[in-house]
Structures are given as C-alpha cells and as structure tokens.
Protein backbone atom coordinates (compact mmCIF):
# COMPACT_ATOMS: atom_id res chain seq x y z
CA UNK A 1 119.27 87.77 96.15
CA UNK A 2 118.64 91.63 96.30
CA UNK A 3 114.79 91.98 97.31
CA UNK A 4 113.27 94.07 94.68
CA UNK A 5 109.92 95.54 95.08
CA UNK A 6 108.27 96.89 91.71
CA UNK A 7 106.33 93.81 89.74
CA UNK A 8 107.19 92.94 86.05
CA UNK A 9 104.96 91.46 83.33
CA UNK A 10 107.42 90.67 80.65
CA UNK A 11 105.74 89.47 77.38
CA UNK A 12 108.83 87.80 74.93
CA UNK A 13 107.44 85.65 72.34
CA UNK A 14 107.08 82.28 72.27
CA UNK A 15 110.29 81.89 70.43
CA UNK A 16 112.07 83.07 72.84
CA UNK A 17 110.62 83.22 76.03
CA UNK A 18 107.22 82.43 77.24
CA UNK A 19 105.65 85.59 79.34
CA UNK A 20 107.01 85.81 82.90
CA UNK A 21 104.11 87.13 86.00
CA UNK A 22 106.04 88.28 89.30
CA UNK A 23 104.86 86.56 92.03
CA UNK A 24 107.46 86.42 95.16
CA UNK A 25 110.03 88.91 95.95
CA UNK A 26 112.71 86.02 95.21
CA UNK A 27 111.31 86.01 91.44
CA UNK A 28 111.17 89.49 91.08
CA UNK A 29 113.45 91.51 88.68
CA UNK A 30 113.37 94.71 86.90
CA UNK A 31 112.87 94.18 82.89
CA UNK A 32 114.15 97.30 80.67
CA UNK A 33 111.80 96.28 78.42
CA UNK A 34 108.50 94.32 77.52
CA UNK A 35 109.67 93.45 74.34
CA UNK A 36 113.72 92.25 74.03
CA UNK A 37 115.55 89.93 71.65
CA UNK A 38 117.42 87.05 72.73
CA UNK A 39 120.99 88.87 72.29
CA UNK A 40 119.47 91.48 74.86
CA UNK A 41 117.75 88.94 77.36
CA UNK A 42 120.93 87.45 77.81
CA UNK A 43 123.12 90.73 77.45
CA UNK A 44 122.67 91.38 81.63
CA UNK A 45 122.73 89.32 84.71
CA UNK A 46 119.13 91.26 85.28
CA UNK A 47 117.33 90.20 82.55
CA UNK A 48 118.77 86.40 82.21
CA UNK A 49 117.85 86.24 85.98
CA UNK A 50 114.14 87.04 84.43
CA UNK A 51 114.72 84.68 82.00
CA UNK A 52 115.36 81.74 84.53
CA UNK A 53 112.59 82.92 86.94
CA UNK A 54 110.40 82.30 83.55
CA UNK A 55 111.27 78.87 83.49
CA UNK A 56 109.90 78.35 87.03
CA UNK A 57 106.73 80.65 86.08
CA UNK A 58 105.78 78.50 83.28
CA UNK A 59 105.44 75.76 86.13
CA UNK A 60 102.49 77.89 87.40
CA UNK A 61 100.16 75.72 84.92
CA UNK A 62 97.27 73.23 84.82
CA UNK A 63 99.66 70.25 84.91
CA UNK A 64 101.71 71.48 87.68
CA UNK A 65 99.55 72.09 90.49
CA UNK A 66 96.40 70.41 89.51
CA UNK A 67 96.74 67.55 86.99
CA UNK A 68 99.66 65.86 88.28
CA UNK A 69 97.51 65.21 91.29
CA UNK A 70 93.96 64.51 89.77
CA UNK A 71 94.03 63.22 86.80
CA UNK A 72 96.91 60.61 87.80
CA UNK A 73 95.69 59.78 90.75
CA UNK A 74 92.46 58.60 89.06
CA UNK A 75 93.69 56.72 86.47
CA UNK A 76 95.52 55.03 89.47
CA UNK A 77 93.13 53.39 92.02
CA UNK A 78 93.36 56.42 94.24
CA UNK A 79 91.34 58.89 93.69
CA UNK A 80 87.53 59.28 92.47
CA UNK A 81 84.78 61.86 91.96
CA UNK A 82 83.37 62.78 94.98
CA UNK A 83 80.09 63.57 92.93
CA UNK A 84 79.92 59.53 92.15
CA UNK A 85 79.98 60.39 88.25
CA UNK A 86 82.98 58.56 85.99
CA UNK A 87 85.24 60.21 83.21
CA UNK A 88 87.67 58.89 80.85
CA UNK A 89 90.33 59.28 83.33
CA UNK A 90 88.97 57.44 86.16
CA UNK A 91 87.85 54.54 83.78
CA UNK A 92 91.47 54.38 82.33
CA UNK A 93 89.52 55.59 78.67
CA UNK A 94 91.62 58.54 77.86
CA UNK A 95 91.38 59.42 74.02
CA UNK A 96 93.66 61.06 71.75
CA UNK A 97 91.86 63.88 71.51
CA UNK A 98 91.51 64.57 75.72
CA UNK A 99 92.10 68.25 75.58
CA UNK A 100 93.44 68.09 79.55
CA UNK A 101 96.04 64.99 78.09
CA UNK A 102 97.07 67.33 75.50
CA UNK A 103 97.55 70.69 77.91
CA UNK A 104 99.77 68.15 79.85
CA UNK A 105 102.13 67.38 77.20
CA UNK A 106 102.24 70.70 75.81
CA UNK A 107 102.40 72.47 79.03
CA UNK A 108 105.53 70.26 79.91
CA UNK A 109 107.31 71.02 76.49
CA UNK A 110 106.56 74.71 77.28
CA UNK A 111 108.81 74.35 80.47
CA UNK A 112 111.46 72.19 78.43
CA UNK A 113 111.69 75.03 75.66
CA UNK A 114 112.30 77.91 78.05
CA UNK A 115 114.92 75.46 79.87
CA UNK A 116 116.62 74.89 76.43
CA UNK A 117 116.45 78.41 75.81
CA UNK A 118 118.30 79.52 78.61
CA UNK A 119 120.56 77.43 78.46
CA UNK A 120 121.66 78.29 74.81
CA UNK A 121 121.16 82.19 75.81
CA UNK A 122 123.68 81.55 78.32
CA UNK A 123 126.31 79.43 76.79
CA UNK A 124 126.15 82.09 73.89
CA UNK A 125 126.89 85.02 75.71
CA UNK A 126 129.92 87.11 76.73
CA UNK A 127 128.44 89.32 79.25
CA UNK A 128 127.33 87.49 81.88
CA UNK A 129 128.98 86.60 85.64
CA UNK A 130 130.69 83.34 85.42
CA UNK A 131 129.43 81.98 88.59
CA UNK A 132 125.83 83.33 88.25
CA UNK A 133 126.06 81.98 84.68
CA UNK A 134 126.87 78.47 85.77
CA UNK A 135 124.06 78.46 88.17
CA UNK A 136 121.42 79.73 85.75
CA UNK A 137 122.46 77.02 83.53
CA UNK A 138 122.10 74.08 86.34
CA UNK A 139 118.46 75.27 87.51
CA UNK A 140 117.35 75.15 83.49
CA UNK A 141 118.97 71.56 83.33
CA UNK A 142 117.59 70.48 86.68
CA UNK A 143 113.73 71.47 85.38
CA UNK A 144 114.62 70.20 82.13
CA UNK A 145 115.08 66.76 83.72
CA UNK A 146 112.48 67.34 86.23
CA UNK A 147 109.92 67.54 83.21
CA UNK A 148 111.21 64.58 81.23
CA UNK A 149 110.93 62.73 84.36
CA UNK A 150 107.16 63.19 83.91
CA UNK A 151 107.18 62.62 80.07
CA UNK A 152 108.75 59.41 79.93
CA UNK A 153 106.93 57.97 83.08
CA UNK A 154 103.25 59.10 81.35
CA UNK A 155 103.79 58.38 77.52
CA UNK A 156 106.67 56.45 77.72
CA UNK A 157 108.78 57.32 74.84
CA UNK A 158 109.09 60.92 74.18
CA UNK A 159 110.80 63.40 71.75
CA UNK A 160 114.11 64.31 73.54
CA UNK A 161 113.91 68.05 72.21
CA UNK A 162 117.22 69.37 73.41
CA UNK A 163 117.56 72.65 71.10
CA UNK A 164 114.93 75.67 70.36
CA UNK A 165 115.77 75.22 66.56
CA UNK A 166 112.97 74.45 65.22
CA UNK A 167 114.86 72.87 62.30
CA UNK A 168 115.91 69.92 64.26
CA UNK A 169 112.95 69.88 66.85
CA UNK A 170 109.96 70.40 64.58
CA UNK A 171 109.81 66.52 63.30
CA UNK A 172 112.00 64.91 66.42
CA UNK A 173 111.18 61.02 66.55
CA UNK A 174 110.41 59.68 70.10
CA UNK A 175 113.38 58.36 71.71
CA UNK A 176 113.13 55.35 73.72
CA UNK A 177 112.98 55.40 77.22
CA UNK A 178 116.40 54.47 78.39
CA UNK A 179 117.77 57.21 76.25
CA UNK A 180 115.19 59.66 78.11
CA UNK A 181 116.35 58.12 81.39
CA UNK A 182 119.99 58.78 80.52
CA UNK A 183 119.44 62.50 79.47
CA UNK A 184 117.53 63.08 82.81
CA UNK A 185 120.72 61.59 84.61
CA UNK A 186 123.39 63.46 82.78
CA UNK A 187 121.08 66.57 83.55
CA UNK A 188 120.83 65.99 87.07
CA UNK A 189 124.42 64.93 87.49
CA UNK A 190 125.74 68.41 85.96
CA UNK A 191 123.37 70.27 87.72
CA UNK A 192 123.96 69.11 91.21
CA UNK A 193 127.73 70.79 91.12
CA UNK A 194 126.62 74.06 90.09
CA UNK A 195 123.77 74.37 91.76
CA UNK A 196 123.41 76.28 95.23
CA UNK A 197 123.64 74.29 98.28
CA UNK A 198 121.08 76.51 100.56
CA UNK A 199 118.52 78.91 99.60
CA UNK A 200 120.86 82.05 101.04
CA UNK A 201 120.73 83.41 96.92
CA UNK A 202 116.75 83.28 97.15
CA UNK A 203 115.60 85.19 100.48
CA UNK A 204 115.51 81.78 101.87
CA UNK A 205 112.25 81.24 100.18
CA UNK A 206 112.51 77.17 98.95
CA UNK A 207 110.70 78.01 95.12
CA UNK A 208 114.11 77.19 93.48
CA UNK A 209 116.19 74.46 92.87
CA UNK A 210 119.35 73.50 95.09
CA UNK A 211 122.09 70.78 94.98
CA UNK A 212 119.57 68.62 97.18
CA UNK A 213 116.63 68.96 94.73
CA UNK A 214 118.84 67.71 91.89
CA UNK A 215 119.83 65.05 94.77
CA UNK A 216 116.60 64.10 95.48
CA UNK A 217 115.25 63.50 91.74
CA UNK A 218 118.26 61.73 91.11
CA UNK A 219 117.28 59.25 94.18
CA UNK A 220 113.87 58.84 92.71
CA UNK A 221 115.16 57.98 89.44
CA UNK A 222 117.84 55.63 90.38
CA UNK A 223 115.22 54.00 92.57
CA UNK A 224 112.89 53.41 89.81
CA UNK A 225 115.92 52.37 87.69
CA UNK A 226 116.79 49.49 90.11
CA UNK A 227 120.06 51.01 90.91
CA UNK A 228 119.53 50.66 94.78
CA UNK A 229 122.88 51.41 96.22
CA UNK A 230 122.83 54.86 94.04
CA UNK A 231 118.80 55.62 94.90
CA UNK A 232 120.29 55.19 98.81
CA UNK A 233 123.68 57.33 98.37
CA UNK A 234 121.92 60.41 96.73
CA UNK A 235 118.69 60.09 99.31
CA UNK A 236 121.38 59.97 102.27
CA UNK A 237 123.19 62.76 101.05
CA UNK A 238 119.97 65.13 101.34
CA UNK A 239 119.15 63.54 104.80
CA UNK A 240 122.46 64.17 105.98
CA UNK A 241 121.48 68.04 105.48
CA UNK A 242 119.88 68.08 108.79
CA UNK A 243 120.83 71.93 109.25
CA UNK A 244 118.28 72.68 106.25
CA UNK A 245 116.06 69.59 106.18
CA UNK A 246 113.99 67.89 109.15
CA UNK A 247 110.80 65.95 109.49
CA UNK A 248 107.69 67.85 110.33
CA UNK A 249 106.40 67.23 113.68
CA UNK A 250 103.26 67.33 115.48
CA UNK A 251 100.80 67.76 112.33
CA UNK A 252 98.80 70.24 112.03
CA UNK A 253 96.46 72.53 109.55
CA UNK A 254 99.05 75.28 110.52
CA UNK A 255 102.41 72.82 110.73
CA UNK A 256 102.69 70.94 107.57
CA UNK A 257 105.07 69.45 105.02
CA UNK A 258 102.84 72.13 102.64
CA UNK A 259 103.10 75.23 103.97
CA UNK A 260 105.60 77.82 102.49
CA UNK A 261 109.93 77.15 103.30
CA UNK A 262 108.93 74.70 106.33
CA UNK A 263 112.11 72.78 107.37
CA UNK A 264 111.00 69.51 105.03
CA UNK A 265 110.38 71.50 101.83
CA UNK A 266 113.02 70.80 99.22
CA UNK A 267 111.34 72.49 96.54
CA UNK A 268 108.35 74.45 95.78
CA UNK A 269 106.10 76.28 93.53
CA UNK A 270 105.11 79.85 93.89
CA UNK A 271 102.18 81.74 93.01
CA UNK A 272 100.70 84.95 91.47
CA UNK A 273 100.67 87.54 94.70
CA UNK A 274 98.41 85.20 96.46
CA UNK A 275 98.77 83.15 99.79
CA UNK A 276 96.50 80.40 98.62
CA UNK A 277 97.28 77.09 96.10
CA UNK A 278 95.28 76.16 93.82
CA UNK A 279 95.04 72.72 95.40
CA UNK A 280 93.84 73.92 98.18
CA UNK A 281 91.50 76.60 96.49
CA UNK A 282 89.93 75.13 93.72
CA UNK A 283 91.35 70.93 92.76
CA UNK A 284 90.45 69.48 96.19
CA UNK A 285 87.85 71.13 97.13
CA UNK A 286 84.21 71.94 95.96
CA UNK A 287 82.36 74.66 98.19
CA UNK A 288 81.80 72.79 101.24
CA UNK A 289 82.34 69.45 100.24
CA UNK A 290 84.87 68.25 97.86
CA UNK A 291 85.62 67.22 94.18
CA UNK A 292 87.97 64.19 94.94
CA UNK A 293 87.41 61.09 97.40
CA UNK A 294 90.24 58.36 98.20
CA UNK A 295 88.98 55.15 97.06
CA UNK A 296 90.24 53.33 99.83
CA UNK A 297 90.05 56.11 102.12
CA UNK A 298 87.99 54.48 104.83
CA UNK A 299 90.38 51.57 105.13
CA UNK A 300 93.86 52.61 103.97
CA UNK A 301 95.39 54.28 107.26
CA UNK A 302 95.89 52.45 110.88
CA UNK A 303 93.62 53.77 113.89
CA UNK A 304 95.08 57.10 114.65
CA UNK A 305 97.10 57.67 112.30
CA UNK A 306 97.84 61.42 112.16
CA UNK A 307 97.84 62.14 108.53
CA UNK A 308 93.92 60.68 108.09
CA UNK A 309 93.25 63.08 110.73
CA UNK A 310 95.37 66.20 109.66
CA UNK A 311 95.11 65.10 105.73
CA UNK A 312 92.00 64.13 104.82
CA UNK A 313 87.99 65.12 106.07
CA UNK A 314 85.27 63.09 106.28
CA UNK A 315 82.12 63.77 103.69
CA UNK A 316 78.82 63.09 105.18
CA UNK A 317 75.76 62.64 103.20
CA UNK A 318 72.51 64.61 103.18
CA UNK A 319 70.80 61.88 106.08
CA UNK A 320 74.43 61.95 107.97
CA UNK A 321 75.88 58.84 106.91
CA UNK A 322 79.97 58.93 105.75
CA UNK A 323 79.69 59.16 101.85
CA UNK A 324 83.93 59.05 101.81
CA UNK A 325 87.11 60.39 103.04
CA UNK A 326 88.55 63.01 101.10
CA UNK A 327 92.06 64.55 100.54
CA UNK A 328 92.78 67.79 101.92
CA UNK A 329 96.46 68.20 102.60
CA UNK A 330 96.64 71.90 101.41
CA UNK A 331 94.38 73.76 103.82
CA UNK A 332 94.16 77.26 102.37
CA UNK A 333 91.47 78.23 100.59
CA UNK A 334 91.52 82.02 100.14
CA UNK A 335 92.36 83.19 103.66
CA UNK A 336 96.08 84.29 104.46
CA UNK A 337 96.73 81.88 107.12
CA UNK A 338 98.57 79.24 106.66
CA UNK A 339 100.42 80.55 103.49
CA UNK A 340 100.88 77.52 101.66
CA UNK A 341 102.96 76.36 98.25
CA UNK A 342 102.76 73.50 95.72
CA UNK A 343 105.40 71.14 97.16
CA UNK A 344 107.06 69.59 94.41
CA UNK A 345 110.00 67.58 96.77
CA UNK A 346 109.77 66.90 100.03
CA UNK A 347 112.01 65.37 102.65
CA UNK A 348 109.57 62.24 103.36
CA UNK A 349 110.06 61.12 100.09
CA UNK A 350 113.90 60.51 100.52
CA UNK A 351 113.24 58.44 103.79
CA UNK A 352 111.20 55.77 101.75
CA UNK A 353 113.51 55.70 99.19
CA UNK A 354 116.20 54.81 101.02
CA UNK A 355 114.31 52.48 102.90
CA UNK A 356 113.24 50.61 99.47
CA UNK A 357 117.07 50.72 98.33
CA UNK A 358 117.94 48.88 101.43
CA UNK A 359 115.51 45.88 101.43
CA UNK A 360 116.94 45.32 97.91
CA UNK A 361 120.22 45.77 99.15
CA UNK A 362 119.33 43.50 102.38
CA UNK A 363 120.06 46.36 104.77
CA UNK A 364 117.09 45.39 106.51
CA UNK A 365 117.66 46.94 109.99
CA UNK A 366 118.71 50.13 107.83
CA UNK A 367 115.30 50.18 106.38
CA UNK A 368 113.24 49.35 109.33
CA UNK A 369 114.67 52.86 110.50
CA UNK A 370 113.54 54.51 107.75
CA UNK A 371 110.68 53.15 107.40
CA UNK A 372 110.09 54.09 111.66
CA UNK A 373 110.70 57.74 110.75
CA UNK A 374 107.63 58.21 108.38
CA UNK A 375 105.59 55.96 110.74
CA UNK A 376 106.80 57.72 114.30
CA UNK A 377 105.56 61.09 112.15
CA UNK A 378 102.65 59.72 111.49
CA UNK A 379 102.18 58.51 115.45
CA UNK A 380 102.61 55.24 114.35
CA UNK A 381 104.51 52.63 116.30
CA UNK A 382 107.77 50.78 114.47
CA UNK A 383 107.59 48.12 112.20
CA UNK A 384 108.88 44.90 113.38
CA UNK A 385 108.54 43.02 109.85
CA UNK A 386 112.15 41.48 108.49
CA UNK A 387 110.91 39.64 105.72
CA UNK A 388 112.11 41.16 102.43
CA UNK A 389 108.79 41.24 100.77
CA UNK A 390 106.56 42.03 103.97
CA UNK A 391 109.17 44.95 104.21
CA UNK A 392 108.53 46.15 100.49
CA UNK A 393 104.73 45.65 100.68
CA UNK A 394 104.67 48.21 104.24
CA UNK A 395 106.64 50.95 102.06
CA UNK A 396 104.35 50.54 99.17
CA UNK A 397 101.76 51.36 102.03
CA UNK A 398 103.37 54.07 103.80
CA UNK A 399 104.07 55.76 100.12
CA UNK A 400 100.29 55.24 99.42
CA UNK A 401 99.36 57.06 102.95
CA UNK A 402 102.12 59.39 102.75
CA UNK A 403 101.69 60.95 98.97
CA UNK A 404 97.85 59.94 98.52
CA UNK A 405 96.46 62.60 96.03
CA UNK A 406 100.44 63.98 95.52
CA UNK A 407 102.29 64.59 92.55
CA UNK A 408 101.17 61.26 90.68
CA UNK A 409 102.93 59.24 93.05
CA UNK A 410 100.35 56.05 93.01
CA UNK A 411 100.32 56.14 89.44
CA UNK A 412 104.18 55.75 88.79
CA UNK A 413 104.53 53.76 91.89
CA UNK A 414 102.16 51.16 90.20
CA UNK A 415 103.52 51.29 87.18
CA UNK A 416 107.22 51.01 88.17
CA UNK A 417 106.60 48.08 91.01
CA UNK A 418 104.35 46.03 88.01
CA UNK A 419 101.49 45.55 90.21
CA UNK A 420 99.53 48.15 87.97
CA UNK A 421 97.57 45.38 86.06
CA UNK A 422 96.84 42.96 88.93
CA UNK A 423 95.84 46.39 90.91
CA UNK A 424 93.55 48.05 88.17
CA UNK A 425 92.31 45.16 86.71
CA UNK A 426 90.15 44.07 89.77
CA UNK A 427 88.17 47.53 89.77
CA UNK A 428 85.13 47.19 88.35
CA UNK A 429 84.24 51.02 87.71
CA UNK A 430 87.59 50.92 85.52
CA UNK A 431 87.65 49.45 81.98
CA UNK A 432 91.68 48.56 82.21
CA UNK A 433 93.62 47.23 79.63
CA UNK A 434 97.34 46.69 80.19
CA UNK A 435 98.21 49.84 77.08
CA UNK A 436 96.64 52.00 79.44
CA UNK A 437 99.36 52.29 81.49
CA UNK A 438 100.41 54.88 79.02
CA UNK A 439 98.42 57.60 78.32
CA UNK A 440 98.11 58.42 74.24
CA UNK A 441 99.81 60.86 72.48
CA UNK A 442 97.91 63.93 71.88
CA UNK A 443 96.51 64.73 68.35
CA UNK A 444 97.75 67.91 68.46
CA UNK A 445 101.35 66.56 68.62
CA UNK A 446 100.38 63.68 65.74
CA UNK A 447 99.33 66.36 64.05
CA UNK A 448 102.27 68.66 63.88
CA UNK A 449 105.08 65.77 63.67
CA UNK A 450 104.55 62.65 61.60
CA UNK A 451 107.64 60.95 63.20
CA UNK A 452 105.60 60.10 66.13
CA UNK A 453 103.60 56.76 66.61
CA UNK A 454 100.49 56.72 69.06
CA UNK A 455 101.14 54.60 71.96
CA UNK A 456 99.52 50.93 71.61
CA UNK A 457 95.83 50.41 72.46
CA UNK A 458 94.94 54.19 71.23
C-alpha cells in the first residue's frame, strides 16, 4: 500500500461511519472531504480504503486495549488490585448499570456497525476495484466475527445485528449462541479466501487482518466448539507459515511477542502517532508500582521460567517485603524504545491449540511437541506426561502462564473447560454465583430494545 504522508481526521456521522484518527502510515489515506455521504465514501477505492481503516480505528477503545485484559481477568481468578481494595468486578458483582460493562457492549457494536457498513457500501457500489473490493469486504467480516466472538463468550446470547437499517436492528431479539457461533464461522470461512496472505498490501506493518488471522480465530473457535480435528487443521495451517510466523526467542524487554510486526505477531492494534500502548502506559501500571497483581503470581510459574522474569515485576512493600507479582508484558511507557502494539493474535496461541485438539484426538506424542515449543520458549524443559488428563491440565497451565493478564483468556478458558465454578467458588474475596459467568446486559441496551431479557441472576 502506497505510503502516504499527510494525516486525516474524517468526521462521518454515526450513521454512516464512526470518525476515523490516522495513526500509522499503513492507515493513512487522503479524504476529499470531512463530511461525505455513503454513495461518495464508497464512490473511490480512496475513500472506502478510509472507510475500512475506520473499522480498525474504532478498535482503538476502552474495551480493546484495556478492558479485555482487566476487567476479565478479575472476574476470573487472575488478576487483583494491586492497591488491596475490591470492586464489583473482582467480586464477580457486576450490575446492570456498570457504566465500564456497558462501554464494552456498546463499544463492540460500534465496531460491528462500521463492519456492516462497509460491507453494504461495498456490495452496493459500481465503482470500486474488484479485487480491492473483495478484500475490503473480508477484513469487515473477519472483525465482524472477531467482535461477536467476544459478545457471545461475555453475555452469552447476543443480538446478531447484521444490517445498519435501523428498521430491522433497532428491536433485534438475542439470538442464541449456536446461531452466534455459526455466523462467526460463516464469517471467518468467507473471509479467509479473500483475504491477503502476507502483509506486502500494508507496508508490512501486522495492524490488519490476513488469511492466517481469519485462520487463527477460526482455530480458537473450533477449539472451544469441541471440533478438535478442525481447531488442529486451521492452527497447523498458520504454523505451517514459517516464512511469516516464528516463535520469539530469547525474551527480552526489547524482544517480545508485543512489540510492533515481530515474527509471532498475527495481528495487531495501532495507535494515535504514539510509540507507547496503553497497556503499557496507563492499565498495568501505576507510577512506580502497579494497578494489577496476579493472584497466584508467586506460585503459578516453575523456577526460572523466563516469562515471570521478562513478564511480570516484583512489588515490594514500604518495609521491603514482596507485596505481589505483577503483570508487565508491554514495557513501554512513554519512551520510544521498544515501540510496542496491542497484540490481538499471536503465534503461541495456535501451538496450544493444537496441542489441546490432539489430546482429544489422542495424538498424544503430537501434543507433547506442542506443548515442548511454548515450554522450550519459556526455558522450560519437555513434558514427559502421557496421560490424557495430566496432558490437558499442563496446557490449561501453560495457557494460564502464557496469556496471564491477555485478552480475557482465563476468563473464557474457565468458562469453556467448566471448571469456572469449582475455580471461583473457593475464593473467598469473590461472592460467585454460577449466573455470573455471564456478565448482565447493560441498561442502556434494556433500555433502547425491549426484545432483550437480562441474563439470569441480574
């Protein structure tokens, strides 16, 4: 993609598109105007390339690089405030009217309605490039699914909004999950054969979505489906990509699955004209000390195990004494160096995956090396375990040390494995009921749709 230099702020209402920020010179695009109709955003390859970077941009939100981490991973049993207070996340007593729970669910519909929109913009017009068409189309599915993925794993069943009509999508009854699930496949499915299969189109810079991102969600969703042999096809098929995808080595604050279009980056987000994240800026950290602890930091990784000592930092007390471990993956605060990105899919991921897949599909020697790849990273030895269930409990482990404080992973990893009550249940700061494993519906959203029905226990 043609490297343009001058910045654009365009502003399109809500109705049609939500305001686009340049940020990266692979997002960048010249707008003719600050104010355009649909027929006109989609008239040009230009401006329907700013259209689909807007999609992307509206991941630049609270949910996207801060929530996803936080406020899942204490309703899990992995995170918790470093301050010693509680809240009604890390007691598992979210409310209705939890204005971060409702930013969550709107700020995911946001990104679903600029999806939708460009991909009615584009099957509506006459103007565009074919090829460039079919590819702007794919990336809108692909982060279409991507955010029903969420959706559906945190409130369960969801309004499937699939139009920007607000006819049809104003009073939209939830659909049940399965449907969800088989919306998010179909999306994924069609998306993988248009999308691109390197990054050639996007100065190499990994902030949008390939044929191996849509491969990789697809993985993740067929694992937590139960299809195994599908979860391992699609994870081998982005493994096998070992001219664009390898394994981090040799961790480090400056060598990191984290820092911007390393070699195990699938996908990431990009930011405002800055170098920083905002994990590493603002969610993780608190001055000098920190806002988040693990729980079970002290105890959850094996002696020497280099991701406790290149992932989190020890928090000592005023007399000197270790108060906790905390997370701090994302190393950038405000300096230039490294120049780090939200990593939304990441190579590691696919390795444990397939590993699962294949102790439920009795590949067990197939697993082990999977499983030997995330520990041998980690300066681990290899697992000698060949008992099915030994063999399931070690990846639950290595996903627990491998995505602590990531993307929600604990949460949904509970919650799909059905150890969430037996796990939560036992905490004693946590007031757990099994209908906590969704969150509630947000008032607002009651509100404005009667068709909807709160979640149980809300």
């Amino acid at each position: 993609m043609k490297n343009i230099s001058t910045k654009y702020i365009a502003a399109f209402s809500f109705s049609i598109l939500l305001g686009l920020t340049s940020c990266d010179s692979a997002l960048e695009v010249d707008l003719p105007s600050n104010q355009l109709s649909s027929e006109t955003v989609y008239a040009s390859d230009a401006t329907t390339e700013a259209a689909v970077n807007g999609i992307y941009q509206s991941m630049v939100a609270g949910f996207y690089y801060n929530h996803i981490h936080s406020i899942l991973g204490q309703t899990s049993d992995e995170l918790i405030l470093a301050s010693g207070l509680t809240n009604t996340a890390n007691t598992n007593e979210l409310v209705e009217t939890d204005g971060t729970v409702g930013s969550m669910w709107t700020e995911l519909y946001k990104t679903i309605y600029n999806a939708n929109n460009v991909i009615e913009g584009i099957t509506k017009s006459t103007s565009l490039t074919p090829a460039k068409s079919r590819q702007w189309i794919a990336e809108a599915k692909f982060l279409r699914a991507y955010s029903y993925f969420y959706l559906t794993n945190i409130w369960g069943n969801v309004p499937l909004v699939l139009t920007t009509n607000i006819d049809v999508s104003a009073l939209l009854p939830q659909s049940p999950q399965d449907v969800v699930y088989t919306q998010i496949i179909k999306d994924l499915t069609e998306a993988s054969q248009d999308l691109p299969t390197n990054y050639d189109n996007y100065d190499n810079e990994r902030i949008r979505a390939t044929k191996w991102a849509s491969e990789t969600l697809l993985a993740r969703v067929n694992l937590y489906l139960g299809r195994w042999n599908e979860a391992a096809n699609h994870a081998t098929a982005v493994i096998n990509e070992t001219a664009t995808y390898n394994m981090i080595t040799g961790l480090s604050a400056t060598n990191s699955p984290f820092i911007a279009d390393n070699n195990e980056s699938i996908l990431q987000i990009p930011y405002f004209n800055v170098q920083y994240t905002y994990e590493g800026s603002s969610v993780f950290v608190n001055a000098n000390t920190a806002t988040f602890l693990l729980r079970n930091g002290s105890t959850l990784f094996e002696t020497d195990d280099a991701r406790k000592i290149n992932w989190t930092r020890n928090i000592t007390g005023t007399q000197g004494n270790l108060s906790g471990v905390a997370p701090t993956k994302y190393k950038n605060r405000f300096g230039s160096s490294p120049i780090e990105r939200s990593t939304v899919l990441r190579l590691a991921e696919l390795f444990l995956i397939r590993a699962e897949a294949r102790v439920q599909s009795n590949d067990i020697t197939g697993a082990q090396q999977d499983i030997n790849v995330i520990r041998n990273r980690a300066l681990l030895g290899n697992t000698t375990l060949t008992n099915q269930t030994q063999l399931l409990d070690l990846i639950a482990l290595e996903r627990q040390r491998e995505f602590f404080a990531e993307n929600g992973h604990r949460w949904l990893d509970l919650k799909r494995t059905g150890k969430i009550d037996a796990t939560l249940s036992v905490l004693t700061d946590k007031i757990w009921a099994s209908t906590d494993a969704l969150y509630p519906i947000p008032e607002t959203a009651l509100r404005s749709n009667p068709f909807l029905k709160q979640n149980s226990g809300y």
